[in-house]
C-alpha atoms as a PDB file:
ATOM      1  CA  UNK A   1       9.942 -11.256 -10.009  1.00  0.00           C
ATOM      2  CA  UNK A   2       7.022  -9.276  -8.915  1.00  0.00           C
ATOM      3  CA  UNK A   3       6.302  -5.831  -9.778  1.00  0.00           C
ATOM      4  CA  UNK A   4       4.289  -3.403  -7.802  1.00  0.00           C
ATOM      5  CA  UNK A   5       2.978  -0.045  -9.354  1.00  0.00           C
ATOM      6  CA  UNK A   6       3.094   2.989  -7.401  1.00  0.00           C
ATOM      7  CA  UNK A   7       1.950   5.794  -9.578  1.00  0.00           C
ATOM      8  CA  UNK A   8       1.298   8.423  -6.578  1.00  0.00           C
ATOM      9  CA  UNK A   9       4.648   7.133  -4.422  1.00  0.00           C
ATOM     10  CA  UNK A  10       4.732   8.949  -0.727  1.00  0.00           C
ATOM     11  CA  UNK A  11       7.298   9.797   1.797  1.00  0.00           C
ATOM     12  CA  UNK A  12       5.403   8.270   4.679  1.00  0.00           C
ATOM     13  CA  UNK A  13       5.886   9.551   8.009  1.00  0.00           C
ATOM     14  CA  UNK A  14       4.188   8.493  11.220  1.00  0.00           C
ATOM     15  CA  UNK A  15       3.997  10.959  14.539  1.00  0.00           C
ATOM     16  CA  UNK A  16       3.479   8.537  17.473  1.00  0.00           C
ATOM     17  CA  UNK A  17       1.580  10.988  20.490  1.00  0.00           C
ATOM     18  CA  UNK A  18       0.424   9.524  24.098  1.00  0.00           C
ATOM     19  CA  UNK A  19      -3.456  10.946  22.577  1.00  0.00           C
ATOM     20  CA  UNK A  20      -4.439  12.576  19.761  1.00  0.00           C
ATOM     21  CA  UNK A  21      -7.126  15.577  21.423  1.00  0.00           C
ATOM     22  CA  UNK A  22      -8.263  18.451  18.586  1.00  0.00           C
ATOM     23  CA  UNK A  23      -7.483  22.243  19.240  1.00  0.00           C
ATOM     24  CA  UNK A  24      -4.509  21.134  21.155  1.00  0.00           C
ATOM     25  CA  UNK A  25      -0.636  20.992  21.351  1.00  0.00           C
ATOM     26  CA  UNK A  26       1.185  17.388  20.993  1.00  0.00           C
ATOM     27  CA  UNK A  27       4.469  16.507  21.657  1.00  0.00           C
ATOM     28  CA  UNK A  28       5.917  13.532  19.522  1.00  0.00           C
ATOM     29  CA  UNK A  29       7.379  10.937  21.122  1.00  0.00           C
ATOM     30  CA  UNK A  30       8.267   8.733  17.912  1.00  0.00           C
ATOM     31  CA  UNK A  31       9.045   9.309  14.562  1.00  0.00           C
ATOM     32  CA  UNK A  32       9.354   6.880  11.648  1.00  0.00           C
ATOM     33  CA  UNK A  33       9.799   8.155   8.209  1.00  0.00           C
ATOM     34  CA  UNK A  34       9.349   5.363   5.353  1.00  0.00           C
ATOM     35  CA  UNK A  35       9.167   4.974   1.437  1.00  0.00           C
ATOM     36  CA  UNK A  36       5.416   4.950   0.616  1.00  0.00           C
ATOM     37  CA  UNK A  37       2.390   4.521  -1.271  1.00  0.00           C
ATOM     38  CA  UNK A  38       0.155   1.435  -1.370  1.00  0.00           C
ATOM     39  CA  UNK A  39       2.613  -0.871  -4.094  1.00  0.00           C
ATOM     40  CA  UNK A  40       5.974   0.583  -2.449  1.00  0.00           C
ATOM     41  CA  UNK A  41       4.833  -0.943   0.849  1.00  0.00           C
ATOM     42  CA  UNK A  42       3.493  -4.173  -0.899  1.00  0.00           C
ATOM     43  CA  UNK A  43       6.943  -4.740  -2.543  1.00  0.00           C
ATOM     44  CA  UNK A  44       8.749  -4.072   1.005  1.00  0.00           C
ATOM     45  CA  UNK A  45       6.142  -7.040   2.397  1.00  0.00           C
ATOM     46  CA  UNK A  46       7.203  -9.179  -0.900  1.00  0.00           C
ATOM     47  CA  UNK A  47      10.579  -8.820  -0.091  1.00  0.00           C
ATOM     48  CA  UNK A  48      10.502  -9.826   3.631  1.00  0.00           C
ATOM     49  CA  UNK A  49       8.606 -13.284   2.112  1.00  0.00           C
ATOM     50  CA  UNK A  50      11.782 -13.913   0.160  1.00  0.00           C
ATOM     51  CA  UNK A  51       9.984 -13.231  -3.064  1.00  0.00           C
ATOM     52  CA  UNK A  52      11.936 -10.492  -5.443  1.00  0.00           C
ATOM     53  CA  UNK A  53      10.345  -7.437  -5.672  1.00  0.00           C
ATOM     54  CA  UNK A  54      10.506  -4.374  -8.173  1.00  0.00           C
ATOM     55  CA  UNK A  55       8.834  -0.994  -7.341  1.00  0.00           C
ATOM     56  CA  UNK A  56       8.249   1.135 -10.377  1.00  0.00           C
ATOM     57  CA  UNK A  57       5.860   4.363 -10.359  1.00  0.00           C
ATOM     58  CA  UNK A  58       7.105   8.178 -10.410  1.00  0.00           C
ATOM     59  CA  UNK A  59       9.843   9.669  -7.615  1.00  0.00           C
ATOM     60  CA  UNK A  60      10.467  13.569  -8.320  1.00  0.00           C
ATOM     61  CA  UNK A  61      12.142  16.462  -6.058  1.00  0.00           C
ATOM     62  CA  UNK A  62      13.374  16.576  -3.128  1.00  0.00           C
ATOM     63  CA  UNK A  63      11.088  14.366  -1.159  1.00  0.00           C
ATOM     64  CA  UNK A  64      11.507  11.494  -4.023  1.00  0.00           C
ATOM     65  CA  UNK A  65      15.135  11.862  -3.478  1.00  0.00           C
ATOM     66  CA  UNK A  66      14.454  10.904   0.337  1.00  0.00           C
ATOM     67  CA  UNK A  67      12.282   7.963  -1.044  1.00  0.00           C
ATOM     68  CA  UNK A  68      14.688   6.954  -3.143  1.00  0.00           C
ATOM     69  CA  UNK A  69      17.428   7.232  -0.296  1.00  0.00           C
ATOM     70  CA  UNK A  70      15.346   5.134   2.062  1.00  0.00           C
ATOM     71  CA  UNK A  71      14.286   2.805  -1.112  1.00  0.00           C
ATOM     72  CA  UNK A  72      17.689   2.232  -1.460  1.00  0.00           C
ATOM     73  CA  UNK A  73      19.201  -0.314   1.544  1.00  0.00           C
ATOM     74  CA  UNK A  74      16.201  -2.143   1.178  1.00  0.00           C
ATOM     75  CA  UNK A  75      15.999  -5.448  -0.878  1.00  0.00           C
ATOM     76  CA  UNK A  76      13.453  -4.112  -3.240  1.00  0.00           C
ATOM     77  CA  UNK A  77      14.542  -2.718  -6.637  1.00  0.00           C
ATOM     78  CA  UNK A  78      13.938   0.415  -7.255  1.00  0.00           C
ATOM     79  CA  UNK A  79      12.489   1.073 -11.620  1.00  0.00           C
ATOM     80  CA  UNK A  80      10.999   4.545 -10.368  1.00  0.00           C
ATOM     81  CA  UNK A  81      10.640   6.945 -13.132  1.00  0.00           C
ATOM     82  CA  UNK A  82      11.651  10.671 -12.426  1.00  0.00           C
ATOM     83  CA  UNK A  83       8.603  13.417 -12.588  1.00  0.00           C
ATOM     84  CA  UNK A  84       9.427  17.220 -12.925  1.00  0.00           C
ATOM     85  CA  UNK A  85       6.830  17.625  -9.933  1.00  0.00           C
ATOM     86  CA  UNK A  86       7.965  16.814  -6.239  1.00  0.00           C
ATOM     87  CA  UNK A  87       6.380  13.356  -4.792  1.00  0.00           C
ATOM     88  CA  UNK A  88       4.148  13.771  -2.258  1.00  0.00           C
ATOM     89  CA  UNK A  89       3.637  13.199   1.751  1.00  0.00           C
ATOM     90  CA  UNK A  90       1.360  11.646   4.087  1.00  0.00           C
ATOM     91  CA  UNK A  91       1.526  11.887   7.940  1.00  0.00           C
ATOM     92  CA  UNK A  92       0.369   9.582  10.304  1.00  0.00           C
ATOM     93  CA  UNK A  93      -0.678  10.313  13.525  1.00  0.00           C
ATOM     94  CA  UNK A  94      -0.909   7.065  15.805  1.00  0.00           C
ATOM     95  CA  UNK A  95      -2.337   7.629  19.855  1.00  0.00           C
ATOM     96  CA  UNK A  96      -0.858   5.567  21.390  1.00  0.00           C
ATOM     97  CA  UNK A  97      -4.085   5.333  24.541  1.00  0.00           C
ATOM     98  CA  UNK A  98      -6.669   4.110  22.107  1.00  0.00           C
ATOM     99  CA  UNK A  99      -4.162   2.583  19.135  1.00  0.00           C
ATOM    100  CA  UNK A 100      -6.166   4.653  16.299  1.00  0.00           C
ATOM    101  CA  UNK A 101      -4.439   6.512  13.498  1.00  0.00           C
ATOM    102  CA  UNK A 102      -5.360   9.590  11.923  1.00  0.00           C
ATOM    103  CA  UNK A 103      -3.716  10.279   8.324  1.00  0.00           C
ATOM    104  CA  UNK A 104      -2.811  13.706   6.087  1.00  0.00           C
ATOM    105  CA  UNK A 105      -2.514  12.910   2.513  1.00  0.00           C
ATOM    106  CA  UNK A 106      -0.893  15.847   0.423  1.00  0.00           C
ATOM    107  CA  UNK A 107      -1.898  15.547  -3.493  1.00  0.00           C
ATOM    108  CA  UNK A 108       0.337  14.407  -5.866  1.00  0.00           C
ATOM    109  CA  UNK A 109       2.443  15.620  -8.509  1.00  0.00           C
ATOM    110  CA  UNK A 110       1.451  16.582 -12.032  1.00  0.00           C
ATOM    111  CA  UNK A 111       2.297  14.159 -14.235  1.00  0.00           C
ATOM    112  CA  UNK A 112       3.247  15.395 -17.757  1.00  0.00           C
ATOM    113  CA  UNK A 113       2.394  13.280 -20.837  1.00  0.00           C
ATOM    114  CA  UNK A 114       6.144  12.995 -21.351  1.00  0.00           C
ATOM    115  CA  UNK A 115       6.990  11.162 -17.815  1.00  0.00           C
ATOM    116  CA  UNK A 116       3.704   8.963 -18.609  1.00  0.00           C
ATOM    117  CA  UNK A 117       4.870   7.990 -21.833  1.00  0.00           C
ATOM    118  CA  UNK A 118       8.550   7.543 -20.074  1.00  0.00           C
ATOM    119  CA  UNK A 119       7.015   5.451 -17.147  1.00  0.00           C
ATOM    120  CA  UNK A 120       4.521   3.341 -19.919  1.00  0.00           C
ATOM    121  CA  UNK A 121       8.256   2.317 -21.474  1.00  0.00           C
ATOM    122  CA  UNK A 122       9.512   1.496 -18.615  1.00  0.00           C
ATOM    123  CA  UNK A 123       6.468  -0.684 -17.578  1.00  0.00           C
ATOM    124  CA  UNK A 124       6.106  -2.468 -20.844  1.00  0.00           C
ATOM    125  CA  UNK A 125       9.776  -3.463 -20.565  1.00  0.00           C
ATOM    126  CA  UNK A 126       9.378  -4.557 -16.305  1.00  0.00           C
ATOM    127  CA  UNK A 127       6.443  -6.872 -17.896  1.00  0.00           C
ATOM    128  CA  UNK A 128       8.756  -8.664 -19.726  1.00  0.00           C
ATOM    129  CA  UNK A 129      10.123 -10.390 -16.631  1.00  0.00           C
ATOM    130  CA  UNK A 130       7.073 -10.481 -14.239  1.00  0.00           C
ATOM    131  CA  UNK A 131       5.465 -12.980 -12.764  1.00  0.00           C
ATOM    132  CA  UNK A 132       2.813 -10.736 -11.079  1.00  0.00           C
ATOM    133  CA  UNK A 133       1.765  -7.382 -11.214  1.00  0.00           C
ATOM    134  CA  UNK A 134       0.394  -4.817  -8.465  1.00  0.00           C
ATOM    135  CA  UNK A 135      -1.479  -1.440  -9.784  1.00  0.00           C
ATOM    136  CA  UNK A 136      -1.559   0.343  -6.582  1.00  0.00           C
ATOM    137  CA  UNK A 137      -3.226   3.416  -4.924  1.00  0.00           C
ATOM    138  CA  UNK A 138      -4.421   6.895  -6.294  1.00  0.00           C
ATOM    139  CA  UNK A 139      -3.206   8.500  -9.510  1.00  0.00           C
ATOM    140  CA  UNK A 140      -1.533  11.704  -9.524  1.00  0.00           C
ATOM    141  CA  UNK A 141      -2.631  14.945 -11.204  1.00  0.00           C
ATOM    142  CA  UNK A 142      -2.418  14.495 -15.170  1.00  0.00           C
ATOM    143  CA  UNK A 143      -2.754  11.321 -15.459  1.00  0.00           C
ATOM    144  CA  UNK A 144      -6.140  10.043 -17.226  1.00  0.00           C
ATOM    145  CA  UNK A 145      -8.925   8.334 -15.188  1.00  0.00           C
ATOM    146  CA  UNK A 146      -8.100   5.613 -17.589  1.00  0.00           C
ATOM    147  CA  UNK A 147      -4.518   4.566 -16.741  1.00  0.00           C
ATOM    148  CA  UNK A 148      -5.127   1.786 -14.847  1.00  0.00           C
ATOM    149  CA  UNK A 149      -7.351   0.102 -17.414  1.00  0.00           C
ATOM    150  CA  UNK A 150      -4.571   0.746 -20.036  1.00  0.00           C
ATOM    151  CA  UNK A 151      -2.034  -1.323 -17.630  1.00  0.00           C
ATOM    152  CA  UNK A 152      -4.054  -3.843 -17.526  1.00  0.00           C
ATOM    153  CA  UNK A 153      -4.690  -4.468 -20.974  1.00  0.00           C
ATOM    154  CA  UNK A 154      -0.970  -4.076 -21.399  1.00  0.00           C
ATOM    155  CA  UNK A 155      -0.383  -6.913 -18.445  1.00  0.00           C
ATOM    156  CA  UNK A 156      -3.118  -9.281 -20.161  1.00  0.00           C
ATOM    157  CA  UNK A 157      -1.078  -8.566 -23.191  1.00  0.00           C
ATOM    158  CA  UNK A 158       2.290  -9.687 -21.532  1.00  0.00           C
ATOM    159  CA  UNK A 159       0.515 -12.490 -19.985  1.00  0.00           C
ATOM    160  CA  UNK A 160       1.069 -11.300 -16.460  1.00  0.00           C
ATOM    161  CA  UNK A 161      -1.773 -11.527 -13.995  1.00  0.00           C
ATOM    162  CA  UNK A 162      -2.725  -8.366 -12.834  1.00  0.00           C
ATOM    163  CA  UNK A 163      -4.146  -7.479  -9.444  1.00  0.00           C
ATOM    164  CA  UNK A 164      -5.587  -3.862  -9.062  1.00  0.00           C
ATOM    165  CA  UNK A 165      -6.342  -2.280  -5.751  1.00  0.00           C
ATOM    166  CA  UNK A 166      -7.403   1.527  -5.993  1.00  0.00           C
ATOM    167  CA  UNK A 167     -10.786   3.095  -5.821  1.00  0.00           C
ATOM    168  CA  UNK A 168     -13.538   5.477  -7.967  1.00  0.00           C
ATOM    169  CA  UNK A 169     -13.351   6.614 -11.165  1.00  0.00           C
ATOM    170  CA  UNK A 170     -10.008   4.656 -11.269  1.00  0.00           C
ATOM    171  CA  UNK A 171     -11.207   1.126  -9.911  1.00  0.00           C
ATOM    172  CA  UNK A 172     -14.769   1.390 -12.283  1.00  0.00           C
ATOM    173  CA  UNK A 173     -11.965   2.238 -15.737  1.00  0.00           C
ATOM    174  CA  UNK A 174      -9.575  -0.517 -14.298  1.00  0.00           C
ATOM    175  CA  UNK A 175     -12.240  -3.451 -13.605  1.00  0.00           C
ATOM    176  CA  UNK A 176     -13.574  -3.316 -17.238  1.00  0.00           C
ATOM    177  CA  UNK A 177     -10.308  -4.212 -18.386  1.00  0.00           C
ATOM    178  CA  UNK A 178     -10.470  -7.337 -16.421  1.00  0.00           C
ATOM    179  CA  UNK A 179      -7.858  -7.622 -14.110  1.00  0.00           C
ATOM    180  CA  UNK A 180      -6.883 -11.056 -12.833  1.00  0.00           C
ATOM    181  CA  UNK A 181      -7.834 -10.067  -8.919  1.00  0.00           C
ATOM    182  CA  UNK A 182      -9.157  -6.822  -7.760  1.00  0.00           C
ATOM    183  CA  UNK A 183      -8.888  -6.052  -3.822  1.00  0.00           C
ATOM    184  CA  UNK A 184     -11.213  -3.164  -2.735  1.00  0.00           C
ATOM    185  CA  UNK A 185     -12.291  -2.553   0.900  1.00  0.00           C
ATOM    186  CA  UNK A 186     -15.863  -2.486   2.472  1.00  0.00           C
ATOM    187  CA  UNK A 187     -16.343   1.123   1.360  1.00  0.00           C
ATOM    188  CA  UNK A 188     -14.630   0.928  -2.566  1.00  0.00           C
ATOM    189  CA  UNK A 189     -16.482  -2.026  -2.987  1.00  0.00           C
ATOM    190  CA  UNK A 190     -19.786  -0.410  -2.103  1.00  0.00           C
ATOM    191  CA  UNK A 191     -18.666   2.657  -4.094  1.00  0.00           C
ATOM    192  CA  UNK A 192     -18.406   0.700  -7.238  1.00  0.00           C
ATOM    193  CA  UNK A 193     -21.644  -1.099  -6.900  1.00  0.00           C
ATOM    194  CA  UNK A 194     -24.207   0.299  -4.737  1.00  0.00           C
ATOM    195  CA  UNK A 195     -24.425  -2.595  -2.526  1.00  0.00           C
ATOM    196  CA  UNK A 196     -23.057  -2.649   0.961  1.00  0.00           C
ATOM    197  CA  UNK A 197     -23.674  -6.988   1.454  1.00  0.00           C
ATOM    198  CA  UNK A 198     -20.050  -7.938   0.775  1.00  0.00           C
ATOM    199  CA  UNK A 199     -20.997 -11.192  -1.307  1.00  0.00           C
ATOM    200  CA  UNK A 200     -23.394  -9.068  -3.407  1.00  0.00           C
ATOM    201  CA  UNK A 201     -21.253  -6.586  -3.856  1.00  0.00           C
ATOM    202  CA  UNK A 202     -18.176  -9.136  -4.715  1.00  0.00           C
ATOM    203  CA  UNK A 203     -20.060 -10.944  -6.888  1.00  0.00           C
ATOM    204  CA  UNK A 204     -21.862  -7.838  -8.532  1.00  0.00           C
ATOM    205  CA  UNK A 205     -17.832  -6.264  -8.940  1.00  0.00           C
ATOM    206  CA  UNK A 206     -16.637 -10.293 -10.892  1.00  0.00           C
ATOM    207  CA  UNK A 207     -19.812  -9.178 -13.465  1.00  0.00           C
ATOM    208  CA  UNK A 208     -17.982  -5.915 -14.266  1.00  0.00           C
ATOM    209  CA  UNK A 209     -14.840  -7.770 -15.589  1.00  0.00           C
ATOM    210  CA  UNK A 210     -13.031  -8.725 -12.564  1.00  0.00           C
ATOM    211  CA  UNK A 211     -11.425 -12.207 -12.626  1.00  0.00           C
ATOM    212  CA  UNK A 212     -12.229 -12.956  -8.846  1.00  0.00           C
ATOM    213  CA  UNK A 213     -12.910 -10.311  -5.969  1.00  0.00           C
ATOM    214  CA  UNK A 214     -11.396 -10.269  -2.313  1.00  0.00           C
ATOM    215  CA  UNK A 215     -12.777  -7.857  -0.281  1.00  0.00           C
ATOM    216  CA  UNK A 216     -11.161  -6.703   2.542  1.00  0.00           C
ATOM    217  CA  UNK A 217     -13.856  -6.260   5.536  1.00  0.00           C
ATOM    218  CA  UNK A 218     -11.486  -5.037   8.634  1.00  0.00           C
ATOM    219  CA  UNK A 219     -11.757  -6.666  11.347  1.00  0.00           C
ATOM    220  CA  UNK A 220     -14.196  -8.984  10.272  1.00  0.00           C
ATOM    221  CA  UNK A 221     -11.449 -10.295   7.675  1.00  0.00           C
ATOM    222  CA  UNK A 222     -11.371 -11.280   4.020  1.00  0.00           C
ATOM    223  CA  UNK A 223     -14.403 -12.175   1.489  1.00  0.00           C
ATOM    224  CA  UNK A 224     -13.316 -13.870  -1.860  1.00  0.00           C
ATOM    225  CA  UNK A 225     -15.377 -14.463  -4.619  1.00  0.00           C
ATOM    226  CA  UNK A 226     -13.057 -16.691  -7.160  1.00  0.00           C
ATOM    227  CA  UNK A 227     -13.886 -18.755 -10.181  1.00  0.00           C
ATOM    228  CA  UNK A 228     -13.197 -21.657  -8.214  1.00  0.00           C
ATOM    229  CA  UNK A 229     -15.470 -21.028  -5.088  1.00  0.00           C
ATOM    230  CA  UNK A 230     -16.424 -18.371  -2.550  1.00  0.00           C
ATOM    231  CA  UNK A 231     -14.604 -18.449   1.136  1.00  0.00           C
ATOM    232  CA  UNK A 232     -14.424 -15.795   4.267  1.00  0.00           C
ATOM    233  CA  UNK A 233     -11.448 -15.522   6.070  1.00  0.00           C
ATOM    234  CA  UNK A 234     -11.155 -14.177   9.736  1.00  0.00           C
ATOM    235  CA  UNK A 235      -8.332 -13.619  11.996  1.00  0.00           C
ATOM    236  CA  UNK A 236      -8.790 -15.237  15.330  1.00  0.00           C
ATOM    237  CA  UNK A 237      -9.684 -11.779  17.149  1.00  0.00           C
ATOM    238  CA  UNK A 238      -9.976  -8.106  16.580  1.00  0.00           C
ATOM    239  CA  UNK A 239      -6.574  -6.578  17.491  1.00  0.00           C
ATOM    240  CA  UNK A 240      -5.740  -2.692  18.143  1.00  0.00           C
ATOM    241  CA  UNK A 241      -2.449  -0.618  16.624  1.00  0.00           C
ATOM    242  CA  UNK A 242      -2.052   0.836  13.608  1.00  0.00           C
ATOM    243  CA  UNK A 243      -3.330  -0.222  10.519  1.00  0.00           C
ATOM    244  CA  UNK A 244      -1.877   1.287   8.037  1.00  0.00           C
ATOM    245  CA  UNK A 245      -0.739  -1.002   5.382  1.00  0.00           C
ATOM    246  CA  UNK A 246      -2.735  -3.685   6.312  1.00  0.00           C
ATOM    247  CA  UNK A 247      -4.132  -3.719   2.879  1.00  0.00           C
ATOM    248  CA  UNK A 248      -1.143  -3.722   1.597  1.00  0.00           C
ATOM    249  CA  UNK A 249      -0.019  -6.746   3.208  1.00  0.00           C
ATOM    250  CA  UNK A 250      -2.795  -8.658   2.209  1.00  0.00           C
ATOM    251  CA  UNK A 251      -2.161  -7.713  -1.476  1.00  0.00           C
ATOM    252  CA  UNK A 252       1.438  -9.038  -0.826  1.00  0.00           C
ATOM    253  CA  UNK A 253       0.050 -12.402   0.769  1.00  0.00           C
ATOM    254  CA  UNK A 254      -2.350 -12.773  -2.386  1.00  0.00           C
ATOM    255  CA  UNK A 255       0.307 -12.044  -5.072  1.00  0.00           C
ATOM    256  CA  UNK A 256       3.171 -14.007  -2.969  1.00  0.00           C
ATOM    257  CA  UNK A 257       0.722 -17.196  -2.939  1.00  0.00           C
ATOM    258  CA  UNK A 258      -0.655 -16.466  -6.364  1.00  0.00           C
ATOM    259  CA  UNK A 259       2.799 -16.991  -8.337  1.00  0.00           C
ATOM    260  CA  UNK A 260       3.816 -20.066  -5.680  1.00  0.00           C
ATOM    261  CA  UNK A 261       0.557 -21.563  -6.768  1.00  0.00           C
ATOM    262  CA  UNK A 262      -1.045 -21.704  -3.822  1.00  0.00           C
ATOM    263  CA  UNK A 263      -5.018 -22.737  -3.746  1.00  0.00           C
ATOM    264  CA  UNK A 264      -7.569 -20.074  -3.331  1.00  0.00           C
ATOM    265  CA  UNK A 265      -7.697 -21.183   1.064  1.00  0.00           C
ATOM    266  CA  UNK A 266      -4.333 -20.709   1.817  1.00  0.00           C
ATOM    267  CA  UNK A 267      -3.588 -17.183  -0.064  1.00  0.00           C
ATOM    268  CA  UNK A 268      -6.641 -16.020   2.131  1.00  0.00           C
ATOM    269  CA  UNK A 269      -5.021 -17.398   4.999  1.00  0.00           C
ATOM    270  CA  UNK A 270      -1.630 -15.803   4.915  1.00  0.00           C
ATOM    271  CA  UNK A 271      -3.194 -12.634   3.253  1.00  0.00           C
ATOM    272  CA  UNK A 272      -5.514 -12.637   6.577  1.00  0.00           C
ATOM    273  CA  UNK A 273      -2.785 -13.108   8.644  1.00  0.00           C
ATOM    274  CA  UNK A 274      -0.268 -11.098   7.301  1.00  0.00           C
ATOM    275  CA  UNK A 275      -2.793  -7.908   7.232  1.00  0.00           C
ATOM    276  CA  UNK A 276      -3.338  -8.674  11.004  1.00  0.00           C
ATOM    277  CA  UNK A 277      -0.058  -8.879  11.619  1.00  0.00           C
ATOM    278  CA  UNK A 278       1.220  -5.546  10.294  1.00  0.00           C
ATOM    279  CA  UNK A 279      -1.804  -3.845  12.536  1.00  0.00           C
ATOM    280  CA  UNK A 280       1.224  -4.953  15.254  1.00  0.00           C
ATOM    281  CA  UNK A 281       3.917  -3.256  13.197  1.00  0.00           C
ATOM    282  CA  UNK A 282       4.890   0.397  13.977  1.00  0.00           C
ATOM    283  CA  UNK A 283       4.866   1.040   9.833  1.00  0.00           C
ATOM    284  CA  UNK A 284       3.282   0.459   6.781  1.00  0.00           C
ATOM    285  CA  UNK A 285       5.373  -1.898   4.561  1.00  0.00           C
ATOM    286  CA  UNK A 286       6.262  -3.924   7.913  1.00  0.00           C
ATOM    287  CA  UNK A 287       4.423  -7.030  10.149  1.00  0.00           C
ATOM    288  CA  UNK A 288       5.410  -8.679  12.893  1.00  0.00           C
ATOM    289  CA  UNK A 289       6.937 -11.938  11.753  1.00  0.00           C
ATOM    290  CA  UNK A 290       6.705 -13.785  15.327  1.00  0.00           C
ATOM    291  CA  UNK A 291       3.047 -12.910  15.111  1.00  0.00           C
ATOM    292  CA  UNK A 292       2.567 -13.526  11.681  1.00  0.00           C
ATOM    293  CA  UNK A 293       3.644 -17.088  12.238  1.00  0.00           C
ATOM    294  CA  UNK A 294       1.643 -17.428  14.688  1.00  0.00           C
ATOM    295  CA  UNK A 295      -1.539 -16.092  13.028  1.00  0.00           C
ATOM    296  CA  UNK A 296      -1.073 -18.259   9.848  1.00  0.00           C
ATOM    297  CA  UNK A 297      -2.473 -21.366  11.844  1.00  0.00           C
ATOM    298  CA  UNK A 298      -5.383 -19.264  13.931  1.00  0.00           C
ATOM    299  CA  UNK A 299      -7.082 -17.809  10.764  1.00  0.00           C
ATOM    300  CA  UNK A 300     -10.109 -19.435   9.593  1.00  0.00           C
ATOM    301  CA  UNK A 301     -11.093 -19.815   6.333  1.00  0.00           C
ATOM    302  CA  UNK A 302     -14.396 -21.320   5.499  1.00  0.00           C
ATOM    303  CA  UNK A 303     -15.759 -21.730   2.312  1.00  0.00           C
ATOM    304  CA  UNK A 304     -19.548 -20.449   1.992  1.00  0.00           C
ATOM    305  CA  UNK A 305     -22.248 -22.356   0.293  1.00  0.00           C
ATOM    306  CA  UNK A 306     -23.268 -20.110  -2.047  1.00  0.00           C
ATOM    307  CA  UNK A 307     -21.720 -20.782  -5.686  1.00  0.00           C
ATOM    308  CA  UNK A 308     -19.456 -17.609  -6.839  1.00  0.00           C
END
């Protein structure tokens, strides 16, 4: 089993509009509405590999009761722990002339140190049976800056590898705990160390306590900076849609190889192609399968000459 963490959960939806113009009226032509938050859609991507996934993280009024409706038919199980404070939304605007996506994130709920001492509990126990664990996304209001390091520490505890992919305050606390893999973007990763050269940054981020480092560089594909070696993965072409949840799908691809013992070349490859394929999808949480398959054998992973 693999656990994701979802401490700020979302009821995603995505508008779809023929173009997005400011100071103007837009009539919808598509709606999708979808459980969300970074580790939700990471377990929905774990699922579709055939791996079993458990979502855990806080679901509370009546938009977590929708979550938790649409959670339900899906083959992910759902360990969410109920907050007094209602879950939060995010809306997605995709124009469909240019591809691009514009996003509204509401803030979260308050957490009270009750429901984080109910939801620690309930992670401590989920541990117990993990193979992998995902600490995904923003924290919501009340919860310490901290949290993510504590998780950690309680996964390196348990044994579990941990991979963390969040950002500020929250990534710098988590990283000194040492997480087995951390997964920041261009930006987060030059955030957290000044540098904006994704090897110096990568390898500047594995000083701070992180076990290895894959960085995810858009369109320009994956960086990893491992233990074991450094490598660059890149998808065969830019591609335009929606890409939401790419991320996400590349943290699925990592964790999904990670636990089937895959080497360091292949998890880049199908975390490469399975972010490139959910740019195709219409949601977060979803790829295209026919083009995933396809992209598994087009992405190219070299391995750079530099030691890590």
């Amino acid at each position: 089993m693999i656990l994701t963490v979802t401490l700020n959960t979302a009821l995603d939806l995505t508008y779809t509009v023929p173009a997005l113009a400011p100071h103007t009226a837009h009539r919808v032509t598509d709606v999708a509405e979808r459980p969300g938050g970074k580790g939700v859609n990471v377990a929905r991507v774990l699922a579709a590999l055939g791996h079993e996934a458990v979502v855990t993280g806080f679901a509370g009024g009546p938009t977590g009761a929708v979550l938790r409706d649409l959670l339900a038919p899906l083959p992910v199980r759902d360990a969410l722990v109920p907050s007094s404070d209602a879950t939060r939304r995010t809306v997605a605007v995709v124009d469909t002339a240019t591809g691009d996506a514009t996003q509204f994130s509401e803030p979260g709920p308050v957490v009270t140190p009750a429901e984080w001492a109910a939801f620690v509990g309930t992670y401590e126990e989920l541990l117990g049976g993990a193979e992998a664990v995902a600490l995904c996304g923003s924290l919501p209001r009340g919860i310490h800056v901290g949290a993510y390091g504590e998780l950690v520490r309680r996964a390196r505890r348990a044994g579990v590898p941990a991979l963390l992919d969040t950002s500020g305050e929250p990534l710098r606390r988590g990283i000194a705990a040492r997480p087995d893999l951390v997964k920041p973007n261009a930006d987060e990763l030059a955030a957290l160390t000044g540098s904006r050269e994704p090897l110096r940054a990568a390898r500047d981020a594995r000083r701070r306590g992180a076990h290895a480092v894959v960085a995810s560089l858009g369109p320009d594909g994956l960086l990893a900076v491992t233990p074991d070696g450094t490598w660059s993965a890149a998808p065969p072409a830019p591609v335009a849609g929606n890409p939401t949840g790419a991320g996400d799908s590349a943290v699925a691809g990592l964790l999904s190889a990670l636990v089937e013992g895959v080497p360091w070349p292949g998890r880049l490859a199908r975390a490469a192609a399975l972010a490139t394929a959910t740019v195709y999808a219409p949601a977060a949480g979803e790829f295209d399968a026919a083009r995933y398959g396809e992209l598994l054998d087009l992405v190219t992973v070299t391995e750079e000459a530099t030691a890590a």
